[in-house]
Protein backbone atom coordinates (compact mmCIF):
# COMPACT_ATOMS: atom_id res chain seq x y z
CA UNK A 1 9.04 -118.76 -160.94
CA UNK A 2 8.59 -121.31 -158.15
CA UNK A 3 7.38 -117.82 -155.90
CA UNK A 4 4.96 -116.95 -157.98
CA UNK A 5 3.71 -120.58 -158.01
CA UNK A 6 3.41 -120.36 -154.53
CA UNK A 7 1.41 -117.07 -154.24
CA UNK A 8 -0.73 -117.90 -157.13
CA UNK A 9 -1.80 -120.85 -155.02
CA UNK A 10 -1.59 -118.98 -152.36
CA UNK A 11 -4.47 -116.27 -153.78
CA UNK A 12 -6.60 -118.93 -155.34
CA UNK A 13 -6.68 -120.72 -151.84
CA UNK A 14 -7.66 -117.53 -149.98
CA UNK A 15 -10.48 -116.09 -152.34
CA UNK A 16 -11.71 -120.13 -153.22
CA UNK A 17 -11.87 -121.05 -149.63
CA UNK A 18 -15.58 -120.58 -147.32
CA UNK A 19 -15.72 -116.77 -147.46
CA UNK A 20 -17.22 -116.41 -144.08
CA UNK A 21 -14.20 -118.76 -142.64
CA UNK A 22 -11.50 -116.02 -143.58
CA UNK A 23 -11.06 -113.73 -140.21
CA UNK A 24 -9.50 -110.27 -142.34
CA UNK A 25 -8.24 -108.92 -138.83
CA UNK A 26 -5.45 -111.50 -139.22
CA UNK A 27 -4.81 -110.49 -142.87
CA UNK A 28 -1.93 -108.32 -143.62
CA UNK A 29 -2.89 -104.95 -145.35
CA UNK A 30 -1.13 -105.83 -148.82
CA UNK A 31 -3.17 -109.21 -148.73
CA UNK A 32 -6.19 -107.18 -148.10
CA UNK A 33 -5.39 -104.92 -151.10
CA UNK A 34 -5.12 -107.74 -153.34
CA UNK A 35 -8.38 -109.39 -152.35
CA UNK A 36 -10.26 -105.80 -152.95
CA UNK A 37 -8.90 -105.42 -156.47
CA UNK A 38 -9.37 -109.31 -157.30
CA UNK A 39 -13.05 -108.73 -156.51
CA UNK A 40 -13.52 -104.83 -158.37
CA UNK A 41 -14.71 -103.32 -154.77
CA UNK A 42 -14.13 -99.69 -154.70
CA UNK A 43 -13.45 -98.46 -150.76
CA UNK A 44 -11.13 -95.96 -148.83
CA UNK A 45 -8.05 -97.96 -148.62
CA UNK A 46 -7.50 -97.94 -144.73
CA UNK A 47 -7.99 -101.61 -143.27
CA UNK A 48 -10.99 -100.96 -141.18
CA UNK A 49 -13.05 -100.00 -144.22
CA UNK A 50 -11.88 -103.03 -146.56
CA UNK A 51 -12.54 -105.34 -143.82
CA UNK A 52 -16.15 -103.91 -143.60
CA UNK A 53 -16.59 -104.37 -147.52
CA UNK A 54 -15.29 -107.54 -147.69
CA UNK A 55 -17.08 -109.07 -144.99
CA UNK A 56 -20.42 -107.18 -146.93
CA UNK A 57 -19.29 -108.74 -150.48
CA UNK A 58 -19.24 -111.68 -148.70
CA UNK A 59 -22.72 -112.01 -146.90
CA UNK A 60 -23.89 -110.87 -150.90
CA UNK A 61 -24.70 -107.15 -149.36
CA UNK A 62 -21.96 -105.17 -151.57
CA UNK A 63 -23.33 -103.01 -154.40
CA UNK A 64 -20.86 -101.79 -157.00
CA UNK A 65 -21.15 -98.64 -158.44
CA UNK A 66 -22.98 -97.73 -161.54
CA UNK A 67 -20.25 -96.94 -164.28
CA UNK A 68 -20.66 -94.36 -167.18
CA UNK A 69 -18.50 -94.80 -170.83
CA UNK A 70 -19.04 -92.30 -173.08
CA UNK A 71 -19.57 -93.70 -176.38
CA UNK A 72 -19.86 -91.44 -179.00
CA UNK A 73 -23.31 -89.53 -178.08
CA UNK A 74 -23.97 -92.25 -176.10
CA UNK A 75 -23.47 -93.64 -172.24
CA UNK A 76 -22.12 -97.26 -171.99
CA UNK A 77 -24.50 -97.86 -168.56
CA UNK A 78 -22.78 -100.73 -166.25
CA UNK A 79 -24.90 -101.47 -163.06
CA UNK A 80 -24.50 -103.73 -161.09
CA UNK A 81 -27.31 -106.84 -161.32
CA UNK A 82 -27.60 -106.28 -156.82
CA UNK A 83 -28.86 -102.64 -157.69
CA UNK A 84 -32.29 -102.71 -157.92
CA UNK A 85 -32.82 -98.99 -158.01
CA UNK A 86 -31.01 -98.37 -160.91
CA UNK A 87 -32.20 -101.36 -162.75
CA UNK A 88 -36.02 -100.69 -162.35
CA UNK A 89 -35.00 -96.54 -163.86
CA UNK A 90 -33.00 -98.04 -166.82
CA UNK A 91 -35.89 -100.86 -167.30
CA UNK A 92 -38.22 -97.73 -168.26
CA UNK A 93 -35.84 -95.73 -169.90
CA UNK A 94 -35.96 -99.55 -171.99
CA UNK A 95 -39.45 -98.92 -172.66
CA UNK A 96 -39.60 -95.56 -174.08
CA UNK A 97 -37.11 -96.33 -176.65
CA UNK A 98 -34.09 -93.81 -174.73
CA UNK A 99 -31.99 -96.68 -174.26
CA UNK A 100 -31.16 -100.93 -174.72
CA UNK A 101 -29.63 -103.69 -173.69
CA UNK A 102 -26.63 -104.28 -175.06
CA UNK A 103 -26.70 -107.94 -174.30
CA UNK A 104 -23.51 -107.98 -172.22
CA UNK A 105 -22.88 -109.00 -169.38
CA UNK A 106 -19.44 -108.55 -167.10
CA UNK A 107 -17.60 -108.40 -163.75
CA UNK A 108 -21.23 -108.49 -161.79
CA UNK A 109 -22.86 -105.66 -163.92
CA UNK A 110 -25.35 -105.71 -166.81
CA UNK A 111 -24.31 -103.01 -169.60
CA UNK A 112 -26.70 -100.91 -171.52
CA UNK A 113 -26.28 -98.03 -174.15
CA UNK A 114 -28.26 -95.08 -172.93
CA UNK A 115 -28.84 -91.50 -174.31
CA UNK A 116 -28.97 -90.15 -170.40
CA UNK A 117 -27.27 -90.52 -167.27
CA UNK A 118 -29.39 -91.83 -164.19
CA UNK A 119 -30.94 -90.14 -161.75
């Protein structure tokens, strides 16, 4: 129990603490793994690459992916609130009545119920 005090505080410290004052080179590559997962980044899992995305989720620069549910005849849309692109296509597909909000919002994305897939 007293271990898993320890890394607990241990975690908190590392993700809490000035993003840009963590140098990943020094990290090990399980430490890595746990701050990519913490955070819901999707990346090849070699430590060159999560360095890269970290350092990008840091600076604000990281854009998830868009996610797809099926629900029922309908998508569950999740995009992410940095991804313009996407946002501005499922604002119109608001307006014509193909899709809406859903009102919820969760781990960085807003979620909408479409009839479609995006482009």
């Amino acid at each position: 129990m007293w271990g898993f005090f320890i890394v607990g505080i241990f975690q908190k410290n590392t993700y809490i603490c000035g993003m840009a004052d963590v140098d990943y080179n020094k990290l090990r590559l399980d430490v890595l793994e746990k701050l990519i997962y913490s955070r819901g980044i999707e990346c090849k899992m070699n430590k060159t690459e999560m360095i890269r995305t970290l350092k990008l989720d840091d600076e604000g620069k990281y854009v998830r992916e868009t996610t797809y549910e099926k629900q029922g005849n309908l998508f569950l849309v999740g995009i992410d609130i940095k991804n313009t692109n996407h946002l501005l296509q499922m604002g119109k597909l608001v307006e014509k009545k193909d899709a809406y909000a859903s009102k919820l919002y969760a781990s960085f994305r807003m979620y909408y119920l479409s009839q479609q897939k995006l482009i």
